[in-house]
N, C-alpha and C. Protein backbone atom coordinates (compact mmCIF):
# COMPACT_ATOMS: atom_id res chain seq x y z
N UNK A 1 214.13 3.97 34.10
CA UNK A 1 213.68 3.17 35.22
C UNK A 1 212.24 2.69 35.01
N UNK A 2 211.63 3.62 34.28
CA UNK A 2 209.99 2.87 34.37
C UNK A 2 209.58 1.98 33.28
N UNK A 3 210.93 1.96 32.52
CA UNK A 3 210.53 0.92 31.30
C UNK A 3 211.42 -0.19 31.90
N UNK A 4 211.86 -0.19 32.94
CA UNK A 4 212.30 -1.79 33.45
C UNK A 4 211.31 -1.95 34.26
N UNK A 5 210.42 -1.23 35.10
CA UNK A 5 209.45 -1.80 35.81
C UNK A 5 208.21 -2.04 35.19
N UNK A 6 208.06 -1.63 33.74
CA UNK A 6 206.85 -2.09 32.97
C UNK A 6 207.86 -3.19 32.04
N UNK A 7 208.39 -3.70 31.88
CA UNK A 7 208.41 -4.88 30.87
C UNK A 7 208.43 -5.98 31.79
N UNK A 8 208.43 -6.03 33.26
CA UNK A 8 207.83 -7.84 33.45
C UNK A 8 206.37 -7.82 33.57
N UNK A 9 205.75 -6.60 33.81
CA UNK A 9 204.25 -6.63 33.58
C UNK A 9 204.02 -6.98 32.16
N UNK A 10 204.53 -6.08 31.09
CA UNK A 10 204.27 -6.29 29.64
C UNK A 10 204.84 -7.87 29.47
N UNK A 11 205.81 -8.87 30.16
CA UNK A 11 206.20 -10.37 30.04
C UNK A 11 204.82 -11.28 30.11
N UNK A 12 204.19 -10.37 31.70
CA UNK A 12 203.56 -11.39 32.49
C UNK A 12 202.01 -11.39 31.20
N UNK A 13 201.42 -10.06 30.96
CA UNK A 13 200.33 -9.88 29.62
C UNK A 13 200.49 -11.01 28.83
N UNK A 14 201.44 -10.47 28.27
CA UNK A 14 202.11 -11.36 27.22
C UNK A 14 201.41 -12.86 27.23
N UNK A 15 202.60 -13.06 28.29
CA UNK A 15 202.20 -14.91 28.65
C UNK A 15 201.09 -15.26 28.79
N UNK A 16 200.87 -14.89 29.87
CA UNK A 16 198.70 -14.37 30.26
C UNK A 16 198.33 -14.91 28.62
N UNK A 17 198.54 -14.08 27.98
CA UNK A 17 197.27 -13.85 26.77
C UNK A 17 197.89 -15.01 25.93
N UNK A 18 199.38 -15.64 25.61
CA UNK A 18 199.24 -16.73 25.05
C UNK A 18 199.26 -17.80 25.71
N UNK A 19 198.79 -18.31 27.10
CA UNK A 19 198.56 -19.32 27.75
C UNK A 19 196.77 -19.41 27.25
N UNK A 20 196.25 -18.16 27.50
CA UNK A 20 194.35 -18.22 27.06
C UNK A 20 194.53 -18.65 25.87
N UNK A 21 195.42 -18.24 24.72
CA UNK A 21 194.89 -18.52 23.74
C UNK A 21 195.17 -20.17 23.20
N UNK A 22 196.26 -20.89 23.84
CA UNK A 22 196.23 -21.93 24.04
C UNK A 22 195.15 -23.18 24.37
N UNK A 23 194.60 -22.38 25.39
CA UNK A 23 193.45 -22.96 26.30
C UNK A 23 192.46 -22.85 25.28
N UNK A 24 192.32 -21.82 24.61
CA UNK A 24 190.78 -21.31 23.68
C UNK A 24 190.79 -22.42 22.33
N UNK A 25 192.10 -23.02 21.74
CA UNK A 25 192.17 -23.78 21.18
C UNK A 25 192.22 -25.07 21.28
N UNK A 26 192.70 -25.60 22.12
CA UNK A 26 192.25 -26.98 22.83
C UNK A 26 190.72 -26.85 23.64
N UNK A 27 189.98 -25.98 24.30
CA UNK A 27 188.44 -26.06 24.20
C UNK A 27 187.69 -25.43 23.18
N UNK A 28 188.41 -25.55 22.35
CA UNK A 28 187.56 -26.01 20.86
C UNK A 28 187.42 -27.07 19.71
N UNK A 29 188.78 -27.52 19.68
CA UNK A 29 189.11 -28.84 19.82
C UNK A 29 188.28 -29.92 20.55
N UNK A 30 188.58 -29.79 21.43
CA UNK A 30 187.79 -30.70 22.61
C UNK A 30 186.35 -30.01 23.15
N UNK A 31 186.05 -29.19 22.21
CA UNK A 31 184.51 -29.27 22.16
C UNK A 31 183.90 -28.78 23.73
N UNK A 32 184.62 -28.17 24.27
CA UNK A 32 184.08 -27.39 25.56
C UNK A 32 183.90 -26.30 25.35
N UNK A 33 184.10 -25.62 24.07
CA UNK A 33 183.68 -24.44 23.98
C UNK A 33 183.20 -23.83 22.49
N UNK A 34 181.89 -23.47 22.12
CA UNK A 34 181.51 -23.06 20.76
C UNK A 34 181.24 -22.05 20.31
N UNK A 35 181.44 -21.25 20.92
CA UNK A 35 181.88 -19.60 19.97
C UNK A 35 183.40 -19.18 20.04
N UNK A 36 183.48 -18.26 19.33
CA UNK A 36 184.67 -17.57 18.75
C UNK A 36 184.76 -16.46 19.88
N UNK A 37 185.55 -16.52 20.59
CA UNK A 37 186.18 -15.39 21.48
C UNK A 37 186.59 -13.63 20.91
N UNK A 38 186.27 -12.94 21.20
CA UNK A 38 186.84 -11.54 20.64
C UNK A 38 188.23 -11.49 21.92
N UNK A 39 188.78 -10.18 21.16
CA UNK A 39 190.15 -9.63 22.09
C UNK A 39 189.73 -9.38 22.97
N UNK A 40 188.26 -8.65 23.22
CA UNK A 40 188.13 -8.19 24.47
C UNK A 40 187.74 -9.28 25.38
N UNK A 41 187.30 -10.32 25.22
CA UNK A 41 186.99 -11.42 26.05
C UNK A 41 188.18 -11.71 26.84
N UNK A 42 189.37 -12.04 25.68
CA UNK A 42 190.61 -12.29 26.46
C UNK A 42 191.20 -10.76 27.32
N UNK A 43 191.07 -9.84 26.82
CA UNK A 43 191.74 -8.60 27.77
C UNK A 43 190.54 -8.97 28.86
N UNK A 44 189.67 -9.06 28.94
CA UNK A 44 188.47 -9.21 30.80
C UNK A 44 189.27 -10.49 31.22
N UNK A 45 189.37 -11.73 30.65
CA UNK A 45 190.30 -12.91 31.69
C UNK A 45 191.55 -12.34 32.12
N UNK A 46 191.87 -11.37 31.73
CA UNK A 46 193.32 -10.79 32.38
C UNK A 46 193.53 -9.63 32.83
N UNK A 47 192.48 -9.27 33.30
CA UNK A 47 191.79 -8.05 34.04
C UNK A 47 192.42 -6.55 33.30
N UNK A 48 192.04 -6.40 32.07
CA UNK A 48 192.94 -5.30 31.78
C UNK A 48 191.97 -4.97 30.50
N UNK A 49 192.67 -3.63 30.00
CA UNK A 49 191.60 -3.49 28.97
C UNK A 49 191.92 -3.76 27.81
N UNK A 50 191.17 -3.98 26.53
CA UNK A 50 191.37 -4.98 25.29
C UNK A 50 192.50 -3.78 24.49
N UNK A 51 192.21 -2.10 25.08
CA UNK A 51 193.17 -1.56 24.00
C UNK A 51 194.87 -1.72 24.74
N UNK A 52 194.48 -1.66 26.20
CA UNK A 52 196.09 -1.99 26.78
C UNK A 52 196.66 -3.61 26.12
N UNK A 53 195.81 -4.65 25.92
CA UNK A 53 196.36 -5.69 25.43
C UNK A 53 197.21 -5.72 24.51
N UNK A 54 196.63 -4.95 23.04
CA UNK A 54 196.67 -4.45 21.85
C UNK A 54 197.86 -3.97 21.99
N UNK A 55 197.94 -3.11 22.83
CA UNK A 55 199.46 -2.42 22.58
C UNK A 55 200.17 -2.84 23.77
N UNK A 56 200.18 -3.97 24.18
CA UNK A 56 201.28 -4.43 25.13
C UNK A 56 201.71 -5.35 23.80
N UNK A 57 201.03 -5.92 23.48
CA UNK A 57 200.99 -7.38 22.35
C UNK A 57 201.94 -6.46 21.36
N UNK A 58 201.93 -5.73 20.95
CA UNK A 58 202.31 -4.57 19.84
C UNK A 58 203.60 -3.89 20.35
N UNK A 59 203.56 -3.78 21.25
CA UNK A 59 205.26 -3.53 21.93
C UNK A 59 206.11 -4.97 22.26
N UNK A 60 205.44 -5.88 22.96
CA UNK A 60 206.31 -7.67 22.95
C UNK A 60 206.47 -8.06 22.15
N UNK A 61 205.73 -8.29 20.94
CA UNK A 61 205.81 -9.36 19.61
C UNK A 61 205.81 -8.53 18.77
N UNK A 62 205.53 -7.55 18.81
CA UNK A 62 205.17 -6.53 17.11
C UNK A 62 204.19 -6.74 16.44
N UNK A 63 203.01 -7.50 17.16
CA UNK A 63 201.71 -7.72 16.18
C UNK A 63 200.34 -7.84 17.37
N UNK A 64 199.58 -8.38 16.12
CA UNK A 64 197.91 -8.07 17.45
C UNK A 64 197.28 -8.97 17.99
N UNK A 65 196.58 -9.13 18.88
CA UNK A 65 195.80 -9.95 19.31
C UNK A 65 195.12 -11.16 18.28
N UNK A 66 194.72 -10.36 17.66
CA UNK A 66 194.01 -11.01 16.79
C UNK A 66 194.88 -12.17 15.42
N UNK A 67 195.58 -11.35 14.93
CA UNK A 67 196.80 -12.23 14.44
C UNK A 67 197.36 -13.50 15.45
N UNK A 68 197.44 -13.05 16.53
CA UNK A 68 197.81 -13.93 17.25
C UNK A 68 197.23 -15.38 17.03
N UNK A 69 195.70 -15.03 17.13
CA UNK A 69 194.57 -16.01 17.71
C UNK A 69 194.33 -16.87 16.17
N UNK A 70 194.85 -15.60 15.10
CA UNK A 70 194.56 -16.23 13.84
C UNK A 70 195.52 -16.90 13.54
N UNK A 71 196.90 -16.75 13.55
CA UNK A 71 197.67 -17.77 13.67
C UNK A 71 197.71 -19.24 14.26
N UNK A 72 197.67 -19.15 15.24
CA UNK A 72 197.02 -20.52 15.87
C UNK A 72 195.75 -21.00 15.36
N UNK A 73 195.19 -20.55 15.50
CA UNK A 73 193.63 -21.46 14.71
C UNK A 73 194.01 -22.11 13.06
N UNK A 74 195.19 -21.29 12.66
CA UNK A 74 194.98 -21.97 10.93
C UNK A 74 196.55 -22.61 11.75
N UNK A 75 197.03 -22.93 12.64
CA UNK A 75 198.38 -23.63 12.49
C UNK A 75 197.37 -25.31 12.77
N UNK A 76 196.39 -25.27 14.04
CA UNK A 76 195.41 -26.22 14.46
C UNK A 76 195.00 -26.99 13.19
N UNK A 77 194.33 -25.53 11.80
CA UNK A 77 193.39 -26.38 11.09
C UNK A 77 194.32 -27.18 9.90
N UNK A 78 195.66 -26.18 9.67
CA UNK A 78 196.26 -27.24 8.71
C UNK A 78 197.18 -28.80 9.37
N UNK A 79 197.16 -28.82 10.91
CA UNK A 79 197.46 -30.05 11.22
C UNK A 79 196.02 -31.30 10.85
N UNK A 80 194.94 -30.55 11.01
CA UNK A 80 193.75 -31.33 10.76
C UNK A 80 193.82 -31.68 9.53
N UNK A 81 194.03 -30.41 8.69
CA UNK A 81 194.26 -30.84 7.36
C UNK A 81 194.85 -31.95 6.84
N UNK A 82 195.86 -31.98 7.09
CA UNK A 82 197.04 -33.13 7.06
C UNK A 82 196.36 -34.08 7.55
N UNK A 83 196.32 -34.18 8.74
CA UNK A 83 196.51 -35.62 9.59
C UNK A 83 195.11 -36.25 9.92
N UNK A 84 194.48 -35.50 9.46
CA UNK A 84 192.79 -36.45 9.42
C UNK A 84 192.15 -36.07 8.21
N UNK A 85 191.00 -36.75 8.20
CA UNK A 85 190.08 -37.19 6.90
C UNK A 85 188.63 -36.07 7.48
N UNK A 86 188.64 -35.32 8.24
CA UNK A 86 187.66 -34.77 8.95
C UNK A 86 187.00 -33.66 7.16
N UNK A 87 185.93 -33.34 7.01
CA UNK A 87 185.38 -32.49 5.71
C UNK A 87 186.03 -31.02 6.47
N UNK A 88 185.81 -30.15 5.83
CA UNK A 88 186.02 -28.99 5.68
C UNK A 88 185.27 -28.39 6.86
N UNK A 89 183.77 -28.54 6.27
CA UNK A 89 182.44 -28.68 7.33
C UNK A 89 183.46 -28.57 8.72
N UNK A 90 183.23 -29.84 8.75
CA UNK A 90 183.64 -30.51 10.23
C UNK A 90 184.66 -29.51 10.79
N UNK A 91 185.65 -29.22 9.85
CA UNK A 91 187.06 -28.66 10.91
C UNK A 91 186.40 -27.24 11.05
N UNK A 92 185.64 -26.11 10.24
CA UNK A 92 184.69 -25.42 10.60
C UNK A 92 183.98 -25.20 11.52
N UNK A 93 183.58 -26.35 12.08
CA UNK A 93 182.36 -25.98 13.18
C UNK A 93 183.37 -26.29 14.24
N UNK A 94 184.43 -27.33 14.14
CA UNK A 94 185.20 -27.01 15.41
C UNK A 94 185.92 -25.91 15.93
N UNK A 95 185.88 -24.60 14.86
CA UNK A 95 186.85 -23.96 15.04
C UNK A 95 185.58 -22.68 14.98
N UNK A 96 184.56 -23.23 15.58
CA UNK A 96 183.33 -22.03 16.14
C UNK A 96 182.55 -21.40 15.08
N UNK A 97 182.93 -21.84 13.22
CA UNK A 97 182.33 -20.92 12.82
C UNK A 97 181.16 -21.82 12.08
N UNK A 98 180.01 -21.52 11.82
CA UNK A 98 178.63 -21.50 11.81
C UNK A 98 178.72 -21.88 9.96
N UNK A 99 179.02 -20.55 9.62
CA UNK A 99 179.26 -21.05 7.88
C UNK A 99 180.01 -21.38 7.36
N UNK A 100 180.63 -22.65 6.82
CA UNK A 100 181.41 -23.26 6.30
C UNK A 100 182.44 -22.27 5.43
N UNK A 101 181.42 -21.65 4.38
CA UNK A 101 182.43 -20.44 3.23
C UNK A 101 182.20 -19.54 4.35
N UNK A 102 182.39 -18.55 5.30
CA UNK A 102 183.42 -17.49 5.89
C UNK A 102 184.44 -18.42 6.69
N UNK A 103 184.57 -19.66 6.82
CA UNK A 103 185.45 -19.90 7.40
C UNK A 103 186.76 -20.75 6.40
N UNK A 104 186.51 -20.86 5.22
CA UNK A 104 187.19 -20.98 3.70
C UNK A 104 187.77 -19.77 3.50
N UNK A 105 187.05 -18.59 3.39
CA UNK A 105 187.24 -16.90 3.04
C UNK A 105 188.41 -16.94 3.96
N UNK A 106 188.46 -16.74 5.08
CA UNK A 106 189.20 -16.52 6.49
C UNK A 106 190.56 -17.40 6.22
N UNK A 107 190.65 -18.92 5.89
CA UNK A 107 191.59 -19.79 5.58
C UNK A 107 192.39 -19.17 3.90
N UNK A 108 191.95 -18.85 3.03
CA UNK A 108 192.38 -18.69 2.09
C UNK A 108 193.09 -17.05 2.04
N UNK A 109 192.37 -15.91 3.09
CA UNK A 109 192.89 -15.07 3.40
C UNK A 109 194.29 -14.97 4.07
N UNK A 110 194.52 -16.11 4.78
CA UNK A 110 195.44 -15.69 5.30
C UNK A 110 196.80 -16.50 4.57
N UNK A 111 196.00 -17.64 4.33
CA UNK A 111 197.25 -18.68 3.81
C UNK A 111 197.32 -18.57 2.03
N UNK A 112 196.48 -18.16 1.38
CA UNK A 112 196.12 -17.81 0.02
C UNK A 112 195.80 -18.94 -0.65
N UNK A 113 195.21 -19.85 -0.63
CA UNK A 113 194.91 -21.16 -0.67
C UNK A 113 193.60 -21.64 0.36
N UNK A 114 192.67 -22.25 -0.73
CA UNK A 114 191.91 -22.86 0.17
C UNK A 114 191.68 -24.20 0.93
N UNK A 115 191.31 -24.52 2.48
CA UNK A 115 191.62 -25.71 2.98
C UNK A 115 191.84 -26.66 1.91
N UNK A 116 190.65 -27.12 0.95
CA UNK A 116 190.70 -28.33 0.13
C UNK A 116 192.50 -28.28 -0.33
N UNK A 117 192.36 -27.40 -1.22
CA UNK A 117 193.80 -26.64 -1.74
C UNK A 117 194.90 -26.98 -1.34
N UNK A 118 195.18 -26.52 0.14
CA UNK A 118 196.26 -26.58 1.42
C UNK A 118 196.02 -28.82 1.19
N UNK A 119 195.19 -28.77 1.91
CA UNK A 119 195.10 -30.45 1.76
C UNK A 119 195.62 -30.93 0.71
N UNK A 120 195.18 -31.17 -0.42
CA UNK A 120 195.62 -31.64 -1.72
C UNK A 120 197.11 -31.46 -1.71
N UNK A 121 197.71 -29.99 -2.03
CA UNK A 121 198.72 -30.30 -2.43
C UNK A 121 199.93 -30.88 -1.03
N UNK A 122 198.92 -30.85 -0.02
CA UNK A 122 200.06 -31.51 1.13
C UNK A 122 200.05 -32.43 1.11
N UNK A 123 199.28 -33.62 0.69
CA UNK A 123 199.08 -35.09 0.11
C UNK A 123 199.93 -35.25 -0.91
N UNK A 124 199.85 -34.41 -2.15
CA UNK A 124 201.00 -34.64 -3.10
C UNK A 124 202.10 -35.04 -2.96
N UNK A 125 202.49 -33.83 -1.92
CA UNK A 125 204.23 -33.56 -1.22
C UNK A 125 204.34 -34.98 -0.50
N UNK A 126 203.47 -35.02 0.29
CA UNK A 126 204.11 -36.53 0.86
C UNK A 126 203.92 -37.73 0.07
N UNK A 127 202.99 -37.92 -0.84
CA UNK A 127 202.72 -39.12 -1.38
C UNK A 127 203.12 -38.57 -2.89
N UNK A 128 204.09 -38.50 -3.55
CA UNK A 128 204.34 -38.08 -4.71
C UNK A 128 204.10 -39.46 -5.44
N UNK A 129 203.48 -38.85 -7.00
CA UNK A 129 202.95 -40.56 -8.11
C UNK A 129 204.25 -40.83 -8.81
């Protein structure tokens, strides 16, 4: 009985935390907002604490906050990639970070490839010689 009355709370977290993180990426995008958010920022907008997030996120999806947030930010930067001419620089500072190489480090960490990299050979694929 008490794990049916905690999973629409663990639904409602859930949603909660990927509606913010939605929001955190379009006001960065759109330039209303210039730092990088931690988990705990988002666990205080949803009145709860950053380690209950962690493991609500970790019981709904099977992964973390942070994955979360990192997922989306490199799904954002390889549409930029693709679909605009913006420098590296540029998609960098939109995406809050200050030094160009930790935010290369961070892109190549996750995707194993660096932006330029990711770019290039996605130009190939569509424009084959």
């Amino acid at each position: 009985m008490k794990n049916k009355e905690l999973l629409p709370r663990n639904e409602e977290i859930t949603q909660g935390f990927l509606l913010l993180v939605d929001t955190y990426i379009s006001d960065l995008l759109g330039k209303r907002i210039e730092k990088q958010l931690s988990t705990s920022d988002f666990a205080d907008s949803l009145h709860i604490a950053s380690r209950h997030l962690s493991n609500t996120l970790k019981l709904t999806l099977n992964t973390s906050p942070c994955e979360i947030i990192e997922n989306r930010v490199i799904e954002e930067v390889k549409t930029l990639l693709i679909e605009t001419d913006l420098s590296i620089a540029d998609i960098s500072h939109q995406f809050a970070y200050r030094d160009t190489t930790n935010f290369i480090k961070f892109f190549k960490g996750i995707t194993g490839v660096t932006p330029l990299q990711f770019r290039k050979r996605q130009k190939n694929t569509t424009n084959p010689m």
